[in-house]
N, C-alpha and C. Protein backbone atom coordinates (compact mmCIF):
# COMPACT_ATOMS: atom_id res chain seq x y z
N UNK A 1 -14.06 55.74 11.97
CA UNK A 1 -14.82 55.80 13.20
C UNK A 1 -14.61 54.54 14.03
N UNK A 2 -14.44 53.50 13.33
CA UNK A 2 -14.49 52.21 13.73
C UNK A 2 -12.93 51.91 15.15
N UNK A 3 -12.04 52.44 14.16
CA UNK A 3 -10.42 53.35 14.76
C UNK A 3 -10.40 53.77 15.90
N UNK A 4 -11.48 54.58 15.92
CA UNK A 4 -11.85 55.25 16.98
C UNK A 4 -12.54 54.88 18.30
N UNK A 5 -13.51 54.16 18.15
CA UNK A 5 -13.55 53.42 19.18
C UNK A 5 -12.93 52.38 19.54
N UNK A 6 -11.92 51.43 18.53
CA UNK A 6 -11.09 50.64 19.07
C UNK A 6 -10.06 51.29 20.09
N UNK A 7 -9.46 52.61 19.77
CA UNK A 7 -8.58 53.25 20.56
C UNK A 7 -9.19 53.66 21.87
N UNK A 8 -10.18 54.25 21.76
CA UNK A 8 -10.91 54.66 22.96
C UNK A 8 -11.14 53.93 23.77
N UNK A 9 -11.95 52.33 23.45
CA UNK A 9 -11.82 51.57 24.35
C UNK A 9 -10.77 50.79 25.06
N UNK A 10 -9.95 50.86 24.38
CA UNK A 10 -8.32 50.38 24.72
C UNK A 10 -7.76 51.42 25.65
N UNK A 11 -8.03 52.82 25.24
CA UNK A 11 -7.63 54.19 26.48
C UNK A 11 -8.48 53.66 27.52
N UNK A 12 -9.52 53.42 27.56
CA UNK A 12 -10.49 53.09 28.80
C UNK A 12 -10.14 51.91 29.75
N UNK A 13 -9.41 50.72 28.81
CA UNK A 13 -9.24 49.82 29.65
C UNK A 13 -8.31 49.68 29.97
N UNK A 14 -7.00 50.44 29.30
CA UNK A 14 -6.07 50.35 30.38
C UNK A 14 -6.16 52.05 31.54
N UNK A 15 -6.91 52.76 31.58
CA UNK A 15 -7.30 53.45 32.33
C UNK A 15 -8.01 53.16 33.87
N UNK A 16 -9.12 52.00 33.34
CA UNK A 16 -9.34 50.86 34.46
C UNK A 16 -8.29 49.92 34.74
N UNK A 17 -7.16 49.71 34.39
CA UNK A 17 -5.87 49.01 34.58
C UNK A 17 -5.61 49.85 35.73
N UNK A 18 -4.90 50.80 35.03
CA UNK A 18 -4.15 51.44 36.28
C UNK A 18 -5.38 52.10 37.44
N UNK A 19 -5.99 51.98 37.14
CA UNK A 19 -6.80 53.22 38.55
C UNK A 19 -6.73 51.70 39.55
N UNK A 20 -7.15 50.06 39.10
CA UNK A 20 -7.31 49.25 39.79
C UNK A 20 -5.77 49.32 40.28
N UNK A 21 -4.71 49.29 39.47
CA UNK A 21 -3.28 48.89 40.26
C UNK A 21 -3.25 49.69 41.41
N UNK A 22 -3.09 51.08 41.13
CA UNK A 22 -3.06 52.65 42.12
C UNK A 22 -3.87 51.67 43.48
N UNK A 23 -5.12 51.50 42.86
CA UNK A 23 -6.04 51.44 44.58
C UNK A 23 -5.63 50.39 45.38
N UNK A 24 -5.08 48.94 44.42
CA UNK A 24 -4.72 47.77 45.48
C UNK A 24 -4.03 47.75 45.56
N UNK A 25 -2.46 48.72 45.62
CA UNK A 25 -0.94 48.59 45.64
C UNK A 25 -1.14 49.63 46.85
N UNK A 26 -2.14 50.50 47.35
CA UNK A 26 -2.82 51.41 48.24
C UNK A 26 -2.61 50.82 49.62
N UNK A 27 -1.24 50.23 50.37
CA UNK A 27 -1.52 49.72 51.66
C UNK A 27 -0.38 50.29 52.25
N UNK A 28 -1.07 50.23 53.58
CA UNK A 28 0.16 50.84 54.55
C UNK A 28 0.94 49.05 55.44
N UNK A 29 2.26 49.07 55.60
CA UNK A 29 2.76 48.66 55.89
C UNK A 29 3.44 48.80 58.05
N UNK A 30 3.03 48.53 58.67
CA UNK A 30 3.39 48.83 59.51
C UNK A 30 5.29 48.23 60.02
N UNK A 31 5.89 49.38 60.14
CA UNK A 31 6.95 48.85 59.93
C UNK A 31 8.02 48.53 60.96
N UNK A 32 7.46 49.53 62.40
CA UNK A 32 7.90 49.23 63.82
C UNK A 32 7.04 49.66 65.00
N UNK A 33 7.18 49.01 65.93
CA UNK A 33 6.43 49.71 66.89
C UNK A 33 7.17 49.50 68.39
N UNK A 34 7.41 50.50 69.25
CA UNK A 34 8.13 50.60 70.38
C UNK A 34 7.08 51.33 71.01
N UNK A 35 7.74 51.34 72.72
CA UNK A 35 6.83 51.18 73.78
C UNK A 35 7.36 51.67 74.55
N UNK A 36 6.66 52.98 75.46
CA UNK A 36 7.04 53.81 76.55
C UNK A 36 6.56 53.60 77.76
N UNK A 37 6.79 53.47 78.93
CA UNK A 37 5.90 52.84 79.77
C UNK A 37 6.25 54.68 80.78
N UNK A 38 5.53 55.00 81.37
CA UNK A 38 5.38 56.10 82.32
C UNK A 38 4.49 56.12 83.23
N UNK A 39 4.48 55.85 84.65
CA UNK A 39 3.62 56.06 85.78
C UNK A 39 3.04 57.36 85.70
N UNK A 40 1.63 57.28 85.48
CA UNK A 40 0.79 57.98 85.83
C UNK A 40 0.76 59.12 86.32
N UNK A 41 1.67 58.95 87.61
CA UNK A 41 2.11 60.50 88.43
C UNK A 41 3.00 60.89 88.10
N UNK A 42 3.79 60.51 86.88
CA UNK A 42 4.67 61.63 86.36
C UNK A 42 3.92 62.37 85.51
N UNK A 43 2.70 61.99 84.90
CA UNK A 43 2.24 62.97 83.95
C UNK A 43 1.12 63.24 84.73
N UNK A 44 1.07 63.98 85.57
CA UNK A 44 -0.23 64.45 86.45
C UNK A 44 -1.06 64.83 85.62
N UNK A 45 -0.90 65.95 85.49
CA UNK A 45 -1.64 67.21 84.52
C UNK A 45 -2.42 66.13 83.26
N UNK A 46 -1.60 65.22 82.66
CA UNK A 46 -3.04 64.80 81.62
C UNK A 46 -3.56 63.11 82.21
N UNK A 47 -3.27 63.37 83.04
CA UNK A 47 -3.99 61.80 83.93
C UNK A 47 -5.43 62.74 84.66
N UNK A 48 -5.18 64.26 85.06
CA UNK A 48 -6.29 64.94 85.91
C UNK A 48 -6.94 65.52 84.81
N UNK A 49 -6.72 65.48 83.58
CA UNK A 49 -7.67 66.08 82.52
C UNK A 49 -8.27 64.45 81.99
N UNK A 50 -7.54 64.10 81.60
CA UNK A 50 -8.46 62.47 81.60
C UNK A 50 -9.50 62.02 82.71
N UNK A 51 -9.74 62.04 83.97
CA UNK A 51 -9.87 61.36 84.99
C UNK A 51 -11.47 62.88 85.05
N UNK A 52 -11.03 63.96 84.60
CA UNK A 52 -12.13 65.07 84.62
C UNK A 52 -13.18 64.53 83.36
N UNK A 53 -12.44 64.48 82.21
CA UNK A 53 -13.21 64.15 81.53
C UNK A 53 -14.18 62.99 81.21
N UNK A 54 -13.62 61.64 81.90
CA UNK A 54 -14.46 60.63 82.22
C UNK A 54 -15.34 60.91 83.35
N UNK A 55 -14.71 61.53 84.26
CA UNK A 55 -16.00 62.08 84.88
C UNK A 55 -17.29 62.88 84.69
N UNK A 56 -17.00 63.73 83.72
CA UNK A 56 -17.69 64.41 83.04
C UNK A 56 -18.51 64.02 81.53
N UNK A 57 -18.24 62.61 81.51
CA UNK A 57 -18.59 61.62 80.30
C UNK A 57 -18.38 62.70 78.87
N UNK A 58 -17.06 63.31 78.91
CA UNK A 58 -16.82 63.83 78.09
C UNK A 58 -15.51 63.57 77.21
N UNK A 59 -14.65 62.23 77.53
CA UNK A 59 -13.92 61.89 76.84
C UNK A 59 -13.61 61.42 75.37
N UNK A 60 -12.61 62.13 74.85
CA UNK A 60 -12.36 62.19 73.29
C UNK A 60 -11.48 60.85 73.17
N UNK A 61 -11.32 59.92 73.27
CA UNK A 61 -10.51 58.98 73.24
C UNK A 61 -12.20 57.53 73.20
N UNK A 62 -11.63 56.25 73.85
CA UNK A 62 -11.93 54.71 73.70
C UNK A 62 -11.91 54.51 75.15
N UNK A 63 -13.19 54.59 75.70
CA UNK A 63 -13.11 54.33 77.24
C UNK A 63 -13.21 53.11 77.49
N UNK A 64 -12.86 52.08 77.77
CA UNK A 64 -13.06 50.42 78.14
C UNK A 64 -13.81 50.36 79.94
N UNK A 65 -14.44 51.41 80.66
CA UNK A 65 -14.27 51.16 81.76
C UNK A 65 -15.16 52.77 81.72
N UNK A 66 -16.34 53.18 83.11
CA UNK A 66 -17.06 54.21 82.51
C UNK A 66 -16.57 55.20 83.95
N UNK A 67 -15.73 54.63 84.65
CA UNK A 67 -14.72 55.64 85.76
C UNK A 67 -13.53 55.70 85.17
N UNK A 68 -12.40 56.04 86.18
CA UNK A 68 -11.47 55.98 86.68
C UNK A 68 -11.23 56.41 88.23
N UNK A 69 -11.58 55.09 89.07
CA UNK A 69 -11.31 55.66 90.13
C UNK A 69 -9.44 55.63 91.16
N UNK A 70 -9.26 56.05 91.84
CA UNK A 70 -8.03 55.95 92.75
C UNK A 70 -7.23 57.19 92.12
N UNK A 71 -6.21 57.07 92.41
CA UNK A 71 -5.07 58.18 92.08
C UNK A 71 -4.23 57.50 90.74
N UNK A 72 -2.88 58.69 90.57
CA UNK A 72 -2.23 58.75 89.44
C UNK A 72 -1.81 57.42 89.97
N UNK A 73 -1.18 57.09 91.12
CA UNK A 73 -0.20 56.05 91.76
C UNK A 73 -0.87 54.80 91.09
N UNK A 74 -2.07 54.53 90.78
CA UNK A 74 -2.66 53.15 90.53
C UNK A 74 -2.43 52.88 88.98
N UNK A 75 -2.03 53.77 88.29
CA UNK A 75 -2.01 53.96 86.74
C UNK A 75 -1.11 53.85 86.15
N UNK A 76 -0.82 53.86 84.61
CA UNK A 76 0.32 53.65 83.63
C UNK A 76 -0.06 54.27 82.38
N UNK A 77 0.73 54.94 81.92
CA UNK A 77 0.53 55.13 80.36
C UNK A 77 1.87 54.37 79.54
N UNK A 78 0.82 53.83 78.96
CA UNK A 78 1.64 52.98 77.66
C UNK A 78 1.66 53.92 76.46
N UNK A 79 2.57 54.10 75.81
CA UNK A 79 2.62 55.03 74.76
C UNK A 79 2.93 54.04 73.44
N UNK A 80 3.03 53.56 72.67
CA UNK A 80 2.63 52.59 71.76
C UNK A 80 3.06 53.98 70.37
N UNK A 81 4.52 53.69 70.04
CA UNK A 81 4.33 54.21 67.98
C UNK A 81 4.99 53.83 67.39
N UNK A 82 3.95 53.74 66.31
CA UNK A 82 4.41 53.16 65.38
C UNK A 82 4.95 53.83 63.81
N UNK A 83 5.45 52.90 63.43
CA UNK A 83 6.12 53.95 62.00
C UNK A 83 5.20 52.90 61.12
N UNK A 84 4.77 53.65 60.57
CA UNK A 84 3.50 53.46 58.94
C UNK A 84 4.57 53.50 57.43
N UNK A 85 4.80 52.76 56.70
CA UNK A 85 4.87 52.82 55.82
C UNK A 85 4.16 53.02 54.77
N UNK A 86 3.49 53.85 53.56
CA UNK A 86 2.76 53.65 52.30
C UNK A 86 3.28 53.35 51.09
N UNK A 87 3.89 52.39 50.52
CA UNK A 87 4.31 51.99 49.05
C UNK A 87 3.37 52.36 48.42
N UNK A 88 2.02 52.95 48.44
CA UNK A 88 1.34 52.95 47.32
C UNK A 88 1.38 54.38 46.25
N UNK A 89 0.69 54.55 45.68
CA UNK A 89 0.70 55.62 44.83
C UNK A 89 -0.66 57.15 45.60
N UNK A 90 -1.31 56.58 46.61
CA UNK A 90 -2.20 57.82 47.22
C UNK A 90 -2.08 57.67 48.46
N UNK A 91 -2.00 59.22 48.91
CA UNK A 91 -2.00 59.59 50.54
C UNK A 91 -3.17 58.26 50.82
N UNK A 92 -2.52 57.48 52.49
CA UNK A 92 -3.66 57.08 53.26
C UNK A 92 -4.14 58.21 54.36
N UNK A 93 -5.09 58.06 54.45
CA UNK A 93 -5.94 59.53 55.37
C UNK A 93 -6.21 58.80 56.43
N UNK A 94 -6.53 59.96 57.64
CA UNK A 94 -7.60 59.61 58.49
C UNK A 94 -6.38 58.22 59.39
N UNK A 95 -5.61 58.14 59.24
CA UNK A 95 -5.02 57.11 60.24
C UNK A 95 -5.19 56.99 61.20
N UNK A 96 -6.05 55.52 62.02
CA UNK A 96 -6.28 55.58 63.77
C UNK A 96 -5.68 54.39 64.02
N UNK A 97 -5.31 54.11 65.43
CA UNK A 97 -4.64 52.87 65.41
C UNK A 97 -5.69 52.34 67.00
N UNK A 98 -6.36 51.44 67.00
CA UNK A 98 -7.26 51.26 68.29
C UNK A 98 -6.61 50.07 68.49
N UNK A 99 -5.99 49.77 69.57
CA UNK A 99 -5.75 48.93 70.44
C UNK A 99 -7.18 47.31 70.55
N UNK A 100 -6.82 46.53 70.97
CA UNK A 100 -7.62 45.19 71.79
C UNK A 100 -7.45 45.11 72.95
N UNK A 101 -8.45 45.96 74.00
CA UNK A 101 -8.02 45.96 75.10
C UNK A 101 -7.26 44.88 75.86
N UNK A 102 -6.94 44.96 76.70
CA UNK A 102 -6.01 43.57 77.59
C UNK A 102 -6.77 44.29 78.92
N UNK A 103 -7.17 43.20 80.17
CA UNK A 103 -7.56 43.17 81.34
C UNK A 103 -6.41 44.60 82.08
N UNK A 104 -7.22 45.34 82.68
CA UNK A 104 -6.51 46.59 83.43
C UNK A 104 -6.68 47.67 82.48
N UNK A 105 -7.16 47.57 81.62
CA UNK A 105 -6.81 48.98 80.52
C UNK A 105 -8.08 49.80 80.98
N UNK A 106 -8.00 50.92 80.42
CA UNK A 106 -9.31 51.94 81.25
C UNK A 106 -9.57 52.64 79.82
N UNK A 107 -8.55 53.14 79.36
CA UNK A 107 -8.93 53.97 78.18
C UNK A 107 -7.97 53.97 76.83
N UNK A 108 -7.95 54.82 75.70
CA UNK A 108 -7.15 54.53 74.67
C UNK A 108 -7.74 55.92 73.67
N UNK A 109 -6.61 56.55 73.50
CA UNK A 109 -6.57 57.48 72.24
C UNK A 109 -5.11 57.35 71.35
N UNK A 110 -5.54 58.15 70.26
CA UNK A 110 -4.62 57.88 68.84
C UNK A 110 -3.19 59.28 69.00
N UNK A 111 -3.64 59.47 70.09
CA UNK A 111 -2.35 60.83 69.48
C UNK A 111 -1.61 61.05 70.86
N UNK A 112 -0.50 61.82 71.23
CA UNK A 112 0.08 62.51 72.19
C UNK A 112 -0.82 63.24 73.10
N UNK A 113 -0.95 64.13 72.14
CA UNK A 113 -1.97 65.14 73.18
C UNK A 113 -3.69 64.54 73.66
N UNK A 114 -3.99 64.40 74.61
CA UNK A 114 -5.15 63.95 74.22
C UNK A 114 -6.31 64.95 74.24
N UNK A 115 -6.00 66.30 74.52
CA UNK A 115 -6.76 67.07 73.50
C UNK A 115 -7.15 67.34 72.04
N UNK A 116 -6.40 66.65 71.23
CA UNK A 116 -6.59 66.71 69.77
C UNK A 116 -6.66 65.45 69.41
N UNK A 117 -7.31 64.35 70.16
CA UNK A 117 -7.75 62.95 70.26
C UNK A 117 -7.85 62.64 68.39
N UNK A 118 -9.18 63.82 68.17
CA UNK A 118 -9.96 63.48 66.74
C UNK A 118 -8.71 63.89 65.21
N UNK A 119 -7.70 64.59 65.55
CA UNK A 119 -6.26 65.03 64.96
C UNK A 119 -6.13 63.52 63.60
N UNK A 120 -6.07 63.42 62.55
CA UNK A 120 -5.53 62.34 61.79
C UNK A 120 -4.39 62.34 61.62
N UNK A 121 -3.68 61.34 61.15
CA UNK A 121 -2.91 61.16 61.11
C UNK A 121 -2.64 60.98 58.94
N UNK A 122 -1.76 61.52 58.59
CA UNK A 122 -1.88 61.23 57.01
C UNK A 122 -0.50 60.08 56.57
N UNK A 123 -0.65 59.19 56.21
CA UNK A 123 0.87 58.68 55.67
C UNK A 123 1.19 58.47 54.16
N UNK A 124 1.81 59.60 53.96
CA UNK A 124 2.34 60.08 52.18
C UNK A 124 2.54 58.74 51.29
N UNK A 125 1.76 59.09 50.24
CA UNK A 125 1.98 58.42 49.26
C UNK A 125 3.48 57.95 49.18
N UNK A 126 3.69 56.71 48.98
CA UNK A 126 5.58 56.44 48.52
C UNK A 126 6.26 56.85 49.83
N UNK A 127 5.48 56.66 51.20
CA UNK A 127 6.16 57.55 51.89
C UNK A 127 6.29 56.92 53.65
N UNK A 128 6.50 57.93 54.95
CA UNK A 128 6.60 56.91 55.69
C UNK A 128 6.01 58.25 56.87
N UNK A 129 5.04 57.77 58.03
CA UNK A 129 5.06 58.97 58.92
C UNK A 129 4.75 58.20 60.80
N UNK A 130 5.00 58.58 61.65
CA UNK A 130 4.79 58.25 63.28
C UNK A 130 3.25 58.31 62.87
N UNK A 131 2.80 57.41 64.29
CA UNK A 131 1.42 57.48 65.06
C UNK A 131 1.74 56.72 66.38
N UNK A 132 0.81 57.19 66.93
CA UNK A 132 1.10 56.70 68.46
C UNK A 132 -0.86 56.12 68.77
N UNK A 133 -0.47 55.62 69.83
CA UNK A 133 -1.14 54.92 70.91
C UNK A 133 -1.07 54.81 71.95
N UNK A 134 -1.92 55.75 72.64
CA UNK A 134 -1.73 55.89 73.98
C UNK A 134 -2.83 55.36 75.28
N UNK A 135 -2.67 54.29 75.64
CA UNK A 135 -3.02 53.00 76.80
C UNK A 135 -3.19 53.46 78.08
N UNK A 136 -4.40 53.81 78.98
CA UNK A 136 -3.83 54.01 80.03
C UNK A 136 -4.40 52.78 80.60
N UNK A 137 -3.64 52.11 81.33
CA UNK A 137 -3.90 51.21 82.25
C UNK A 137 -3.64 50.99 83.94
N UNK A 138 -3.86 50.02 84.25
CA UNK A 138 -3.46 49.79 86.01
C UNK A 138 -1.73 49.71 85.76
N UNK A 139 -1.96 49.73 86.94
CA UNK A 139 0.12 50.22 87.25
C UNK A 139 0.61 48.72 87.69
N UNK A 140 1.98 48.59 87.30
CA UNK A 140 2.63 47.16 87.17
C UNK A 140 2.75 46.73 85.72
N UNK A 141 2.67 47.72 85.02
CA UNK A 141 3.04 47.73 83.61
C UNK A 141 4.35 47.28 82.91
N UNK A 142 5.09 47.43 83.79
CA UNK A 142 6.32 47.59 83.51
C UNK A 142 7.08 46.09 83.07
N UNK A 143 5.85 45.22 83.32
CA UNK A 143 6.22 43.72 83.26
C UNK A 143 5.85 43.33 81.79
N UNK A 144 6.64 42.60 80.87
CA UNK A 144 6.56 42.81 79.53
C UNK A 144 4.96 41.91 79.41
N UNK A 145 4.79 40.71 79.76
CA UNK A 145 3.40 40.45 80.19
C UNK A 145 2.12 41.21 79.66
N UNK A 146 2.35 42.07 80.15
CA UNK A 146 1.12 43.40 80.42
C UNK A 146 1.00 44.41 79.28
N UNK A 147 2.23 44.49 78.72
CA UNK A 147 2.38 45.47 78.02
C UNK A 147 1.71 44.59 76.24
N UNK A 148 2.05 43.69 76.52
CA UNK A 148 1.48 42.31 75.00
C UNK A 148 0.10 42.91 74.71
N UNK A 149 0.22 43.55 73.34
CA UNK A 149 -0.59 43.80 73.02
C UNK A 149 -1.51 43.72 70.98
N UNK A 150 -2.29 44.29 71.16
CA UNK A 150 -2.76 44.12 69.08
C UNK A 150 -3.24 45.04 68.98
N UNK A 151 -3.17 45.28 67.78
CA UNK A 151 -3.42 46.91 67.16
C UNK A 151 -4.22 46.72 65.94
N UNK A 152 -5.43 47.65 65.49
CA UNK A 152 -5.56 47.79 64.66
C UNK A 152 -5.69 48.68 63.59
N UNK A 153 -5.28 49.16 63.12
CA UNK A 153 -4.68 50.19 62.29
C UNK A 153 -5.18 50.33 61.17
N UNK A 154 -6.30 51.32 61.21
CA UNK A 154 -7.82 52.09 59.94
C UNK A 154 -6.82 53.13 59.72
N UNK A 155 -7.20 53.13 58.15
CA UNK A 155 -7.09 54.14 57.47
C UNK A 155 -8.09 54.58 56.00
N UNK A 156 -7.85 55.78 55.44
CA UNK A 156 -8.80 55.36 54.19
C UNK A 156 -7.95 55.96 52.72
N UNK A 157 -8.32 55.00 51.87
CA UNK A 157 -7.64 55.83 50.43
C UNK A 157 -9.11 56.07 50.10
N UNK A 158 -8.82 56.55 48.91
CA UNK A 158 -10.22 57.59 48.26
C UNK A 158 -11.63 57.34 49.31
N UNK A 159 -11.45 57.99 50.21
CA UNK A 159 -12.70 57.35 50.78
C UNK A 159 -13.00 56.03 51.63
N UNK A 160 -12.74 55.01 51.16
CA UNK A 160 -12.61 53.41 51.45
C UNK A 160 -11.71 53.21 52.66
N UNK A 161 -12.60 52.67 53.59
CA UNK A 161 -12.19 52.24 54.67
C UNK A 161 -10.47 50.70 54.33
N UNK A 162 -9.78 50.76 54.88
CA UNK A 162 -8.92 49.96 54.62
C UNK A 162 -8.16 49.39 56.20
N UNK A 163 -7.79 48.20 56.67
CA UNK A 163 -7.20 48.18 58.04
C UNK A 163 -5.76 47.24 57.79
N UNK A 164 -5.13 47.15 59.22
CA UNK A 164 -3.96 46.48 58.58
C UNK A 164 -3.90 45.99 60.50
N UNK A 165 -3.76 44.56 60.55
CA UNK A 165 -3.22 44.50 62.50
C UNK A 165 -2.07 44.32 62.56
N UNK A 166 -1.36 44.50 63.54
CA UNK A 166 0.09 45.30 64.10
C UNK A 166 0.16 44.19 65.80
N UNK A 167 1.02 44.14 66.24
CA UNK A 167 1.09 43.78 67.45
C UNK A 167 2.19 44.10 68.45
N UNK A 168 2.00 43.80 69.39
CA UNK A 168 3.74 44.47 70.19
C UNK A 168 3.85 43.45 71.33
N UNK A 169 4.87 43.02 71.57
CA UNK A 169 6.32 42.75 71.14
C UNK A 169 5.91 41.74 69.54
């Protein structure tokens, strides 16, 4: 009997071995991030669904600013993605990447579409996947200046909130 719990507790503690390795080897790596710059009035259509929905205090995104007033012409979308790496041994879930605003910014969501704002993002165990960040700001973007930005990048393993900051250039 005695056997027996020596083994058992030895199964147990290296059981708490590895579950601790698994969870703190658990990080995402951010591994690039590039930058799209697009005037406003080329993407009409989701600058006038944005610009409705702040009006309508119904926006799914990070409003920094509780209008948007003027036209597409005054605006910029920064498109911001990044490639996530996970070396660890469990899916990270729930991936968001929220920006630090910079002076001129108006708003900020995690995905392409900004209808599926609340959409996660998963990055595979051992593995590697896109996320984006999408900036809209005042126009004159185009000046690298403006575009200088920090990221912070939530995700969760089992549950547990985890972050990692990122920056561009």
């Amino acid at each position: 009997m005695k056997y027996a719990a020596v083994f058992l507790a030895i199964l147990t503690g290296l059981a708490l071995i590895f579950g601790i390795y698994v969870y703190a080897g658990a990080r995402i790596q951010v591994t690039s991030v590039t930058l799209e710059v697009t005037p406003a009035f080329e993407k009409q259509g989701e600058f006038g669904t944005l610009q409705t929905a702040m009006d309508q205090n119904a926006l799914m995104g990070t409003p920094y600013r509780e209008d948007l007033p003027g036209s597409s012409m005054d605006y910029s979308f920064l498109v911001y993605a990044f490639r996530l790496k996970n070396r660890g041994l469990i899916d990270a879930e729930m991936t968001e990447i929220q920006p630090v605003p910079a002076e001129g910014d108006v708003l900020s969501y995690t995905t392409l579409d900004p209808l599926q704002v609340n959409a996660g993002v998963t990055v595979p165990r051992r593995g590697e996947n896109d996320a984006w960040c999408v900036v809209l700001t005042g126009a004159g973007a185009e000046d690298p200046a403006l575009t200088r930005r920090t990221f912070r990048v939530t995700y969760y393993i089992w549950g547990m909130p985890r972050s990692v900051e990122a920056s561009y250039p």
